[in-house]
PDB file of N, CA and C in Angstrom:
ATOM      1  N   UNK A   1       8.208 -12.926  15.541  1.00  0.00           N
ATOM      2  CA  UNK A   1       7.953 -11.497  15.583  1.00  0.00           C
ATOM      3  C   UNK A   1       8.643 -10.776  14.427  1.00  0.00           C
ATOM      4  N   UNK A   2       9.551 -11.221  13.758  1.00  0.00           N
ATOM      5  CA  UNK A   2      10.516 -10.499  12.834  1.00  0.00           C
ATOM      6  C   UNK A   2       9.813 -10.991  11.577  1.00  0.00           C
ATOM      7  N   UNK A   3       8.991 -11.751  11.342  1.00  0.00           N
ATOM      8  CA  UNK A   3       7.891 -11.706  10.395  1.00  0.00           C
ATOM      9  C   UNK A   3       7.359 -10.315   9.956  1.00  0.00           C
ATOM     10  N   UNK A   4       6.795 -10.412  11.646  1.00  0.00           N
ATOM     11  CA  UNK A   4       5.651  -9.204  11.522  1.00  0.00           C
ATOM     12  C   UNK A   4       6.121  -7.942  10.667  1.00  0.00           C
ATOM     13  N   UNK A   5       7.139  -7.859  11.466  1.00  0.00           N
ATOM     14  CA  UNK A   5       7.588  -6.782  11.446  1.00  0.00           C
ATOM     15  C   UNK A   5       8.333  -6.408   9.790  1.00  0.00           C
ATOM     16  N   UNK A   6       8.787  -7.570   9.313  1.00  0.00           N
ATOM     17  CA  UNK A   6       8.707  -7.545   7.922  1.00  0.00           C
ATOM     18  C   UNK A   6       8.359  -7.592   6.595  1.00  0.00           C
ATOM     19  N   UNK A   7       6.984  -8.179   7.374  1.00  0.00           N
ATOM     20  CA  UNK A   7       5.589  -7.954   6.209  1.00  0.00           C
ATOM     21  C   UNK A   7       5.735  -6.482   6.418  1.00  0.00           C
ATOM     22  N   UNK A   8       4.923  -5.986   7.574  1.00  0.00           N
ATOM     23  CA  UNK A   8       4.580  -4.511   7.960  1.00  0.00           C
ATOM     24  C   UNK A   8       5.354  -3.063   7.007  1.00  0.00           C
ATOM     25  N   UNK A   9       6.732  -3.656   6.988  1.00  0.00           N
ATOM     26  CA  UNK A   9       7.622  -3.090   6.699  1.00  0.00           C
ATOM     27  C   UNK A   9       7.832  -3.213   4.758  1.00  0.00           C
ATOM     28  N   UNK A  10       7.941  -4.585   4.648  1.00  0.00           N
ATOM     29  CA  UNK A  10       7.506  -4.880   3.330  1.00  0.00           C
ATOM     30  C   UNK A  10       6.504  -3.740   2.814  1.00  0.00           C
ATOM     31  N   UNK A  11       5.340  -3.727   3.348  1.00  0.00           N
ATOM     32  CA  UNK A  11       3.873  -3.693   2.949  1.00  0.00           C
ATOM     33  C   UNK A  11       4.028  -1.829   2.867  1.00  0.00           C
ATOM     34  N   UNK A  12       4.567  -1.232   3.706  1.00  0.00           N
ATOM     35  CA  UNK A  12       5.042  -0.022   3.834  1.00  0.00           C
ATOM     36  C   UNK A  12       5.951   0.842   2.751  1.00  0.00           C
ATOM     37  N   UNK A  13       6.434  -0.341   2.574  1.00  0.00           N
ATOM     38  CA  UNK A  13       8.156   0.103   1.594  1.00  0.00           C
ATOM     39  C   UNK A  13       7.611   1.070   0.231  1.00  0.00           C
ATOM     40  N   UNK A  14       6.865  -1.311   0.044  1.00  0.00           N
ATOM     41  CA  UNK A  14       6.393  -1.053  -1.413  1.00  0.00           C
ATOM     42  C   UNK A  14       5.398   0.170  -1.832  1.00  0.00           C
ATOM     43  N   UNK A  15       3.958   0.551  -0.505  1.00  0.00           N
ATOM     44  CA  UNK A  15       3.297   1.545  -1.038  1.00  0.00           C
ATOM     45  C   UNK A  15       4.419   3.244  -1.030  1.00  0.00           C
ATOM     46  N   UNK A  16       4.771   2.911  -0.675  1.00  0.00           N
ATOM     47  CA  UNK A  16       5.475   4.526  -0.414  1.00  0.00           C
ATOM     48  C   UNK A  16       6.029   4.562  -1.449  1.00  0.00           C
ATOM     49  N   UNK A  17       7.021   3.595  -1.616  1.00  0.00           N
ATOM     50  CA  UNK A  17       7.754   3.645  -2.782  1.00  0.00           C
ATOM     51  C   UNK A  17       6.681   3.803  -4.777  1.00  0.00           C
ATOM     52  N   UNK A  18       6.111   2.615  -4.302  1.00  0.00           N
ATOM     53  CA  UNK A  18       4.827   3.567  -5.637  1.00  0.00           C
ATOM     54  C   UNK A  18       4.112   4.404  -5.665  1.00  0.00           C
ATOM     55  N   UNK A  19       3.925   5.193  -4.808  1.00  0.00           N
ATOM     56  CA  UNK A  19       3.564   6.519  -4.439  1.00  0.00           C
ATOM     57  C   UNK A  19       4.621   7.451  -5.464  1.00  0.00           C
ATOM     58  N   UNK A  20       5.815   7.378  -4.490  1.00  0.00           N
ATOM     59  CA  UNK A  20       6.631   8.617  -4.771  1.00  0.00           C
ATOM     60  C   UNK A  20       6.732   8.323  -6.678  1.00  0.00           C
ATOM     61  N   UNK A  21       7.008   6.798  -7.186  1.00  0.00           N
ATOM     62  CA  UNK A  21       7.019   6.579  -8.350  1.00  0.00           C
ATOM     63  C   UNK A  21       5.958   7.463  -9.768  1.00  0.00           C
ATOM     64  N   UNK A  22       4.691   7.226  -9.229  1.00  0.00           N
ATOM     65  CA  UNK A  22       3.501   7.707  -9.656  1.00  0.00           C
ATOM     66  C   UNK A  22       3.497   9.405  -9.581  1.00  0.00           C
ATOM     67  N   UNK A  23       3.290   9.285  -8.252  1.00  0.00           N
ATOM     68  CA  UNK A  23       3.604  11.225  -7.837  1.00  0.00           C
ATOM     69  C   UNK A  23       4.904  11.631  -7.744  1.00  0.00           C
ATOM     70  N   UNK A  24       5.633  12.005  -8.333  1.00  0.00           N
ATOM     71  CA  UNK A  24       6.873  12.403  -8.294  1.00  0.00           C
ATOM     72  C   UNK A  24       6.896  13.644  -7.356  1.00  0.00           C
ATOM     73  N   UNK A  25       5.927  14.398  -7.519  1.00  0.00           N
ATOM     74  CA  UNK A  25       6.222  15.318  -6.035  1.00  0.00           C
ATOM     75  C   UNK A  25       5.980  15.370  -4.792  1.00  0.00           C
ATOM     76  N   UNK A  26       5.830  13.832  -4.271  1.00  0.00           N
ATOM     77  CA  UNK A  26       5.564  13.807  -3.500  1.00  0.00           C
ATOM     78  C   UNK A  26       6.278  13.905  -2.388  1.00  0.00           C
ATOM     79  N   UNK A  27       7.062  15.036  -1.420  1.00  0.00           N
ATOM     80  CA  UNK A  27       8.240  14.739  -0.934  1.00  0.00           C
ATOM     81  C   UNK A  27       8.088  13.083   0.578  1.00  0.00           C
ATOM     82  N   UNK A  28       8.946  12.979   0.363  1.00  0.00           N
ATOM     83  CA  UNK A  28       8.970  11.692   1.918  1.00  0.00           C
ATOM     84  C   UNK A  28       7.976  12.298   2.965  1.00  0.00           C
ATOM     85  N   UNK A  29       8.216  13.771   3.617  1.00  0.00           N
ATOM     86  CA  UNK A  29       7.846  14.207   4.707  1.00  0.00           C
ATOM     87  C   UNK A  29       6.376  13.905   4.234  1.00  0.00           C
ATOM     88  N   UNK A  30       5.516  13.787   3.806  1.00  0.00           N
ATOM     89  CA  UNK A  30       4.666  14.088   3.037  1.00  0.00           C
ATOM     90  C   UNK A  30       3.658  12.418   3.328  1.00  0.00           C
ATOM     91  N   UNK A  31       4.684  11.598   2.902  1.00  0.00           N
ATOM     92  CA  UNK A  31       4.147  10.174   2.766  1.00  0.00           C
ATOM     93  C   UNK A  31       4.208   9.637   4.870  1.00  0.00           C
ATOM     94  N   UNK A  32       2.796  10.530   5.315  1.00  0.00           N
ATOM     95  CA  UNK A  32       2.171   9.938   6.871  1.00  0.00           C
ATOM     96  C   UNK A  32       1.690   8.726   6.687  1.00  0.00           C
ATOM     97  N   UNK A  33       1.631   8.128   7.993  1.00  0.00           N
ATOM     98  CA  UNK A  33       0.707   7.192   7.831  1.00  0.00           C
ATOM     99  C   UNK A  33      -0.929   7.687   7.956  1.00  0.00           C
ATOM    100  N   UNK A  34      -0.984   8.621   8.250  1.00  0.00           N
ATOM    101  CA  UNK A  34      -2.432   9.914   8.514  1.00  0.00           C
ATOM    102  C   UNK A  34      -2.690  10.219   7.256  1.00  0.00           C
ATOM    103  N   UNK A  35      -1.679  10.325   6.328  1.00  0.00           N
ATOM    104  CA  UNK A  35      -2.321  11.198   5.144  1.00  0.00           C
ATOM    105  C   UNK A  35      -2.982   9.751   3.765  1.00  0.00           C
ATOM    106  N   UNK A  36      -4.061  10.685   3.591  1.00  0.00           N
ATOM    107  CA  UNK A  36      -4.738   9.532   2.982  1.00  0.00           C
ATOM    108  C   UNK A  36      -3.917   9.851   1.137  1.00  0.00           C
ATOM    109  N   UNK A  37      -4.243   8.468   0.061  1.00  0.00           N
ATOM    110  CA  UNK A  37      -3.671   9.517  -1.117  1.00  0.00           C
ATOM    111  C   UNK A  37      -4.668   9.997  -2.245  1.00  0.00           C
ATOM    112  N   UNK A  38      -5.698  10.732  -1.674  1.00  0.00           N
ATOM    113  CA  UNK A  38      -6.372  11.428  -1.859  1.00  0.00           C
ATOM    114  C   UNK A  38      -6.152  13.253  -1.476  1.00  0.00           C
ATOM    115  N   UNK A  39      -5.604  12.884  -0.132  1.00  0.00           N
ATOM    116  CA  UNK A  39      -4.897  14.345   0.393  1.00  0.00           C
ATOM    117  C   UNK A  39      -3.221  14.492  -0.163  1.00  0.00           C
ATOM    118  N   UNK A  40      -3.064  13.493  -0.481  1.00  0.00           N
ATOM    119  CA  UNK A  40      -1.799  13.596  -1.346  1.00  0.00           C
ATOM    120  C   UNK A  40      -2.171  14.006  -2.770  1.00  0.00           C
ATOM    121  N   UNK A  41      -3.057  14.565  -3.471  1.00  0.00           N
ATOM    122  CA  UNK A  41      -3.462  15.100  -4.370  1.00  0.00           C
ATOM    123  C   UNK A  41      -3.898  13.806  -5.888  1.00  0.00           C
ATOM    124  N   UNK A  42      -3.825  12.365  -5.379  1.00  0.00           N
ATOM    125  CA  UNK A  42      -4.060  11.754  -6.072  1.00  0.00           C
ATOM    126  C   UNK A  42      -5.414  11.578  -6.471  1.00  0.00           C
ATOM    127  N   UNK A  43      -5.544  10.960  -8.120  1.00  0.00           N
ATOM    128  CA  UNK A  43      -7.165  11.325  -8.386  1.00  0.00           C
ATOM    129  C   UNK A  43      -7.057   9.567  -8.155  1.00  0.00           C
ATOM    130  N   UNK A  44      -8.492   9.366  -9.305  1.00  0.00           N
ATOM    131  CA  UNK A  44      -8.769   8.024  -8.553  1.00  0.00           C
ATOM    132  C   UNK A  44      -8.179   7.333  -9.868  1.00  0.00           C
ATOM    133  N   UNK A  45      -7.714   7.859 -11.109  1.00  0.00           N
ATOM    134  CA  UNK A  45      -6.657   6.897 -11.894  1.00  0.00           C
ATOM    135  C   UNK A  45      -5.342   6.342 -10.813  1.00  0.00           C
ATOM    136  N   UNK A  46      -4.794   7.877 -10.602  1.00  0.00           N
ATOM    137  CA  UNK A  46      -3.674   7.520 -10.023  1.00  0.00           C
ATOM    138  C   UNK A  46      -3.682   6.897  -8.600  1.00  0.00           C
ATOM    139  N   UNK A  47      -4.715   6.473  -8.315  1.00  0.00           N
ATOM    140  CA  UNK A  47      -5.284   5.514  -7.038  1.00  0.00           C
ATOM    141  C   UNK A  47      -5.043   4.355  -7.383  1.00  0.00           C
ATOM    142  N   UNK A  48      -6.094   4.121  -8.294  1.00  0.00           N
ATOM    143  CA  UNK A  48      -6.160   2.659  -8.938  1.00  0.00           C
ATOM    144  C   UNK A  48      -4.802   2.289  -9.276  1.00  0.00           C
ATOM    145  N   UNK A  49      -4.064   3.187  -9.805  1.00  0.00           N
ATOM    146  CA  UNK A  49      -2.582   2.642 -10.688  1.00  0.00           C
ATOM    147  C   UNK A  49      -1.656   2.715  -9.400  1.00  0.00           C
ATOM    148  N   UNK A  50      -1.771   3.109  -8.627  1.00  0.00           N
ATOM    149  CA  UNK A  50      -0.580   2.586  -7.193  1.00  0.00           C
ATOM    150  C   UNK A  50      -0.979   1.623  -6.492  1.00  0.00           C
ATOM    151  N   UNK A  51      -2.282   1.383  -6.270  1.00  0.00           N
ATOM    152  CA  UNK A  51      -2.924  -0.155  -5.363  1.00  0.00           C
ATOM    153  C   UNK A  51      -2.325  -1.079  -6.199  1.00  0.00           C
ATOM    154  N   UNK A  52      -3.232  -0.742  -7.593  1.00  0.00           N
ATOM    155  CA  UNK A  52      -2.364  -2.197  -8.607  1.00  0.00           C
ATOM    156  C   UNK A  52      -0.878  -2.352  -9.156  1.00  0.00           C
ATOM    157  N   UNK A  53      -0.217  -1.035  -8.577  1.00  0.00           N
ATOM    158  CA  UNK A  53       0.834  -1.216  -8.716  1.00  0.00           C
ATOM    159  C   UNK A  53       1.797  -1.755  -7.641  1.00  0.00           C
ATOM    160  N   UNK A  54       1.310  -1.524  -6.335  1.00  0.00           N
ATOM    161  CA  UNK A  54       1.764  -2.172  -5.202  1.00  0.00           C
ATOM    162  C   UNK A  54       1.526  -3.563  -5.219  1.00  0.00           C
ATOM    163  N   UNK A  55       0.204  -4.238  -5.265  1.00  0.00           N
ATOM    164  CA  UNK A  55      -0.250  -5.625  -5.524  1.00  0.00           C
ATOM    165  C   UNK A  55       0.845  -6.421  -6.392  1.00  0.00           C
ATOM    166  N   UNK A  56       0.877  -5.778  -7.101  1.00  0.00           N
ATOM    167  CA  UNK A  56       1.921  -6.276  -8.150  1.00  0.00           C
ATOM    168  C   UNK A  56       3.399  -6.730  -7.766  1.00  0.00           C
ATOM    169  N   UNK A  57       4.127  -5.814  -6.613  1.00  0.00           N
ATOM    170  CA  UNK A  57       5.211  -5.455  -6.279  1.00  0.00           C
ATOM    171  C   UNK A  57       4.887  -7.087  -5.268  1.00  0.00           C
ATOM    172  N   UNK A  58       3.704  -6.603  -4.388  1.00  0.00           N
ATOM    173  CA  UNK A  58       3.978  -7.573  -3.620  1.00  0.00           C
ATOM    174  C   UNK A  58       3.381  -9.110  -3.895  1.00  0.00           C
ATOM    175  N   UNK A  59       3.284  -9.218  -5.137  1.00  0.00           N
ATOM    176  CA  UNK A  59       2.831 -10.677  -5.782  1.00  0.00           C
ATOM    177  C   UNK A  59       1.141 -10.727  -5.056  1.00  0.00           C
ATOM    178  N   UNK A  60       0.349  -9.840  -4.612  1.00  0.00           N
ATOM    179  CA  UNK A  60      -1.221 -10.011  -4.099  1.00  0.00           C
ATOM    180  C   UNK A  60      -2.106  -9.993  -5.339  1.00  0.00           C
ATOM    181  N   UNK A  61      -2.945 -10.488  -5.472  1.00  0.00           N
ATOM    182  CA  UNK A  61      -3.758 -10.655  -6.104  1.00  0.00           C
ATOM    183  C   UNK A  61      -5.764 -10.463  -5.130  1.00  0.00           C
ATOM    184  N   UNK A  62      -5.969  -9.007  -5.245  1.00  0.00           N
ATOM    185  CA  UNK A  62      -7.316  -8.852  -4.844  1.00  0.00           C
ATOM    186  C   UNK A  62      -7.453  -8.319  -5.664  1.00  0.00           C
ATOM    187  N   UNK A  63      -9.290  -8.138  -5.410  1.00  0.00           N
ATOM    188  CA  UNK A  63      -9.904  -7.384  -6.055  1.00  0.00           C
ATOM    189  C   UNK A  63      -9.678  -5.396  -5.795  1.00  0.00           C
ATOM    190  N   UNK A  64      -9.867  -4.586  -6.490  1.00  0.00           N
ATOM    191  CA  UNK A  64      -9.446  -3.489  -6.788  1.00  0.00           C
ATOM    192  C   UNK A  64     -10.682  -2.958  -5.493  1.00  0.00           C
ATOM    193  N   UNK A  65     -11.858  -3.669  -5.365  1.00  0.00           N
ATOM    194  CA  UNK A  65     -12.910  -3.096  -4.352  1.00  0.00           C
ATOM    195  C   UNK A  65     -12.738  -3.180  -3.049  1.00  0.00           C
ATOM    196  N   UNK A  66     -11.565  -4.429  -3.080  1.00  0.00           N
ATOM    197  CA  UNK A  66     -11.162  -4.048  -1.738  1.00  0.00           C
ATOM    198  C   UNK A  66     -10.705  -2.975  -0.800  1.00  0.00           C
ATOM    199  N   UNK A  67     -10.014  -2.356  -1.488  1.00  0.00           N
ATOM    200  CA  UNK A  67      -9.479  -1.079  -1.497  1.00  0.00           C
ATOM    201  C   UNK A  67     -10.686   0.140  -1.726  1.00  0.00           C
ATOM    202  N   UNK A  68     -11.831   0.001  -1.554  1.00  0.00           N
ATOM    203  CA  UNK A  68     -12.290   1.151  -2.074  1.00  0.00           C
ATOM    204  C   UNK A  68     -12.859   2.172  -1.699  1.00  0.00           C
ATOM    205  N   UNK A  69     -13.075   1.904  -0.426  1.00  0.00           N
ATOM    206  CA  UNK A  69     -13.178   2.664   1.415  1.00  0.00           C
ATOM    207  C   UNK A  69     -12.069   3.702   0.982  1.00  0.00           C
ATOM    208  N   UNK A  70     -12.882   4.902   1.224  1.00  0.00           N
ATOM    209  CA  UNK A  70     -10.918   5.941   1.493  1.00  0.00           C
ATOM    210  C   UNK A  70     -10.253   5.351   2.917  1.00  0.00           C
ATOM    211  N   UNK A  71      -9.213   4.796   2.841  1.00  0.00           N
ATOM    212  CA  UNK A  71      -8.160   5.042   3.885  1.00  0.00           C
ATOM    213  C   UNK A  71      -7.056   5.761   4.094  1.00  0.00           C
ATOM    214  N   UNK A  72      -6.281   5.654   4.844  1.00  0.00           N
ATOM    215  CA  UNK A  72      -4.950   6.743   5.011  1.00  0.00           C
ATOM    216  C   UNK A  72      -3.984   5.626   4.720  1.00  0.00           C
ATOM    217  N   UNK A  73      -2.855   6.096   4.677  1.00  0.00           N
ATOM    218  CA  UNK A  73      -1.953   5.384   3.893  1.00  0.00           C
ATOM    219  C   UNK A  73      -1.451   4.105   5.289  1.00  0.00           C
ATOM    220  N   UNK A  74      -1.399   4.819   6.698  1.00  0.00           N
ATOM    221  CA  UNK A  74      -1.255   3.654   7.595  1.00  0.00           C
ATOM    222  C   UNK A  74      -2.086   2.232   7.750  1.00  0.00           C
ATOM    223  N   UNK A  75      -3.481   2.860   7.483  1.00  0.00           N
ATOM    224  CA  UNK A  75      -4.427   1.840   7.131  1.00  0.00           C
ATOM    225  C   UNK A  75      -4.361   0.741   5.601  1.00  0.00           C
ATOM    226  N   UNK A  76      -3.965   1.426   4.981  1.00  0.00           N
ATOM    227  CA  UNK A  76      -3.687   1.143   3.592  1.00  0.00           C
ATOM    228  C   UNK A  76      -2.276  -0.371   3.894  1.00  0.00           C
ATOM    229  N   UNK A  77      -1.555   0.217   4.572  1.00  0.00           N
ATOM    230  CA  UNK A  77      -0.421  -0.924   4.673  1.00  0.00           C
ATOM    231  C   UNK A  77      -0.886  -1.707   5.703  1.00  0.00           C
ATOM    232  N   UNK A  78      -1.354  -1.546   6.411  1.00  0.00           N
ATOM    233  CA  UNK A  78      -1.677  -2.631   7.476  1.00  0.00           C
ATOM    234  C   UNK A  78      -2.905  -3.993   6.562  1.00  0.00           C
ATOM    235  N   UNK A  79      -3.634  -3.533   5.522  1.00  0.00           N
ATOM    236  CA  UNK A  79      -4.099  -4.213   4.677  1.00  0.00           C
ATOM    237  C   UNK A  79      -3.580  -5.124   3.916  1.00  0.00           C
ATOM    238  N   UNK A  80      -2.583  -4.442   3.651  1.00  0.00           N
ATOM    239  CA  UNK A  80      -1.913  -4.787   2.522  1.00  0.00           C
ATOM    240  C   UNK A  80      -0.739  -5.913   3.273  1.00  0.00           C
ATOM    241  N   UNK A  81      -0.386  -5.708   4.897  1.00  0.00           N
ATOM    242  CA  UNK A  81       0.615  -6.753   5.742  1.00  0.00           C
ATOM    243  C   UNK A  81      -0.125  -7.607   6.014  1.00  0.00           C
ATOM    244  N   UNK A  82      -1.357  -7.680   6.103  1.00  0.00           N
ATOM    245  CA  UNK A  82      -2.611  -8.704   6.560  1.00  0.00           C
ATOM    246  C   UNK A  82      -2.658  -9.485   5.402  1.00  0.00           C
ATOM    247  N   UNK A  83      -2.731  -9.504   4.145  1.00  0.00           N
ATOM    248  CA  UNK A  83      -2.833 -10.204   2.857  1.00  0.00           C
ATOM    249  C   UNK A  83      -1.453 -10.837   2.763  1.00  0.00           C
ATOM    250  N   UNK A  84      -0.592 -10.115   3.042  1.00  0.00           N
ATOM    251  CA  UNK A  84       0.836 -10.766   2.986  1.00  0.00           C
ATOM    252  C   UNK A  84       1.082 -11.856   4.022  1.00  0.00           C
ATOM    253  N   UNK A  85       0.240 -11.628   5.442  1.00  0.00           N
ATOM    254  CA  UNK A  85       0.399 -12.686   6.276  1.00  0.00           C
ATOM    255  C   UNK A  85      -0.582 -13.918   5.595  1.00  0.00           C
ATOM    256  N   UNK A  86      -1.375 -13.791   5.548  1.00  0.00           N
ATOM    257  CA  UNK A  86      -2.731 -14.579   4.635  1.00  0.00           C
ATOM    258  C   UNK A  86      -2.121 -15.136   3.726  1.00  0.00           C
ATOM    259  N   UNK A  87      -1.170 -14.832   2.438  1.00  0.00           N
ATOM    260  CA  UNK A  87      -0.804 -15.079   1.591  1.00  0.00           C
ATOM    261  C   UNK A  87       0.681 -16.465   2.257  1.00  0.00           C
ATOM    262  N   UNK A  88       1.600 -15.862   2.901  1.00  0.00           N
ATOM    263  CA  UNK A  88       2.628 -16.669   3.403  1.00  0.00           C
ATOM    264  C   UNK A  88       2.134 -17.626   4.213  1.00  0.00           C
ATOM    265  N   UNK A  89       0.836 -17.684   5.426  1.00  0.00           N
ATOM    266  CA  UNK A  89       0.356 -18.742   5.744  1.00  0.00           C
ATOM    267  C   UNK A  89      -0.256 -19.867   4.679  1.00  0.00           C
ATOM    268  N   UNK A  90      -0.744 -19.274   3.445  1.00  0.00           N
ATOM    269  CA  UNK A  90      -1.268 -20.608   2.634  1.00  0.00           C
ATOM    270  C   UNK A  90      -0.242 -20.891   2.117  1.00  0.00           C
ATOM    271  N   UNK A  91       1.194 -20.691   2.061  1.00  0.00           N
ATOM    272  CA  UNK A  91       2.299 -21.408   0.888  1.00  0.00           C
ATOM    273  C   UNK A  91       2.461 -22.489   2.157  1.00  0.00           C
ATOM    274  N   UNK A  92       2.237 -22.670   3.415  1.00  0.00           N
ATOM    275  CA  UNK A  92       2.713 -23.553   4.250  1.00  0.00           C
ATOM    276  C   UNK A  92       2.306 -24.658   4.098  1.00  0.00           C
TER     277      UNK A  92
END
């Protein structure tokens, strides 16, 4: 269970954290798991450049279309903990 919970958490960290990197005004209160980052005022450069900048963080390697559904940022990490579980089950 402390997996889970540390992908999840992982997967969370890293997008928030390249969020606030990218958008600098973005305050914390700000970064919901409801709010999509589109309603966070991001265009779709600065979309593209935080997915691939998160991917990066977390060693994932997808395609950019995966991502290309608007989601909210809770949805967004739960994607992104699902690839990380996917990813740590094939090093086994």
């Amino acid at each position: 269970m402390e997996k889970v919970v540390n992908t999840k958490k992982r997967a969370w960290v890293a997008l928030t954290d390249t969020i606030q990197k990218i958008l600098p005004d973005i305050t914390q209160e700000q970064l919901q798991p409801q709010n999509s980052l589109r309603m966070l005022g991001a265009n779709s450069m600065d979309r593209a450049e935080i997915i691939i900048s998160v991917m990066e963080t977390l060693d994932l390697k997808l395609p950019l279309s995966y991502f290309s559904e608007e989601k909210n940022l809770g949805e967004l990490a739960d994607l992104l903990d699902t690839q990380l579980h996917i990813m740590e089950r094939n090093k086994k």
